[in-house]
Protein backbone atom coordinates (compact mmCIF):
# COMPACT_ATOMS: atom_id res chain seq x y z
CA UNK A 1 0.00 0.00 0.00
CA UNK A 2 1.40 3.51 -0.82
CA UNK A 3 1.46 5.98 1.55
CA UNK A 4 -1.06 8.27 0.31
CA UNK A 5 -3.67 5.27 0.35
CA UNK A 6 -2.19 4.65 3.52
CA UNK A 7 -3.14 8.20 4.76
CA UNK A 8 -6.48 8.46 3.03
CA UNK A 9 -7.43 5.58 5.16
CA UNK A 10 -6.52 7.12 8.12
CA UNK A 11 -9.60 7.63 10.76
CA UNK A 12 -10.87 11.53 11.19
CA UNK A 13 -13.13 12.17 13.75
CA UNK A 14 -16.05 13.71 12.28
CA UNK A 15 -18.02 16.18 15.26
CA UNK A 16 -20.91 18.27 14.79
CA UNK A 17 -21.32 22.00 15.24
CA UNK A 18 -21.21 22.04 19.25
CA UNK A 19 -18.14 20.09 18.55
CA UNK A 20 -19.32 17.24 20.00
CA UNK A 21 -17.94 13.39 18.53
CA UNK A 22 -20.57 12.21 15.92
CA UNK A 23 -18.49 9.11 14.44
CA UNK A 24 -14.98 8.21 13.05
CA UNK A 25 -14.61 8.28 9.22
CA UNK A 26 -11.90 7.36 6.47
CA UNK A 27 -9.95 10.70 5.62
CA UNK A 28 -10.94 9.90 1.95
CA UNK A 29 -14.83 10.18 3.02
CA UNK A 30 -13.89 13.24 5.13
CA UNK A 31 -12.60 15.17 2.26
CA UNK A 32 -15.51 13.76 -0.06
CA UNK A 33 -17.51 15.60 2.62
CA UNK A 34 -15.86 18.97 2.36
CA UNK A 35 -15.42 19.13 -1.07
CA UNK A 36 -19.12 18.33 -1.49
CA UNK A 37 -19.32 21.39 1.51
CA UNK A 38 -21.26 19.20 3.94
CA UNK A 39 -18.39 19.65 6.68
CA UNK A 40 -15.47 21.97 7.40
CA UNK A 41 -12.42 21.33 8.41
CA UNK A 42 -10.66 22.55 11.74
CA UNK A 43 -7.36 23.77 11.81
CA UNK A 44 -5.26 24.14 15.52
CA UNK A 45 -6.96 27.20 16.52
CA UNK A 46 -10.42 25.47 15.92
CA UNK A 47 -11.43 27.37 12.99
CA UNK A 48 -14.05 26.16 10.97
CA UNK A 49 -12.46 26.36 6.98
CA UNK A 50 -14.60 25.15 3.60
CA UNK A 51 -12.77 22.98 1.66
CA UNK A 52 -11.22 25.77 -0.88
CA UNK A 53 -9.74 27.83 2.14
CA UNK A 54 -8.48 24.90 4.33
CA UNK A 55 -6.76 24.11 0.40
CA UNK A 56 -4.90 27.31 0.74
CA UNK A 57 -3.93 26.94 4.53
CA UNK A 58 -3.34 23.41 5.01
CA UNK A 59 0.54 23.05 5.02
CA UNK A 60 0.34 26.07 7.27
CA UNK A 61 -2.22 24.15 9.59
CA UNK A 62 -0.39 20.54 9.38
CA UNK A 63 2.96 22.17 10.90
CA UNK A 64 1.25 25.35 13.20
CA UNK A 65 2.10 28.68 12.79
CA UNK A 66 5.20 30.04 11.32
């Protein structure tokens, strides 16, 4: 398995808008979900992003702040 299959099978938790656990998804479903803007995406500081902003921002996010 390569490692990007590897990491799109990695479990996200998926929580709803009080931020409270709803279930545990595939990361490949979780982006599905954004990209289809059902969900948003949470960087560190718990900001909600669509999936065309957290595009922009997500090396950023992955590693914190500069």
């Amino acid at each position: 398995m390569s490692q990007s299959s590897r990491e799109l099978s990695a479990q996200v938790l998926v929580v709803n808008r009080n931020l409270q656990a709803v279930h545990i998804t595939t990361a490949r479903r979780a982006f599905v979900l954004m990209f289809t803007d059902v969900a948003r995406a949470l960087d560190p500081a718990w900001v909600a992003h669509d999936f065309e902003s957290w595009a922009t921002i997500w090396p950023r996010a992955a590693t914190g702040p500069p």
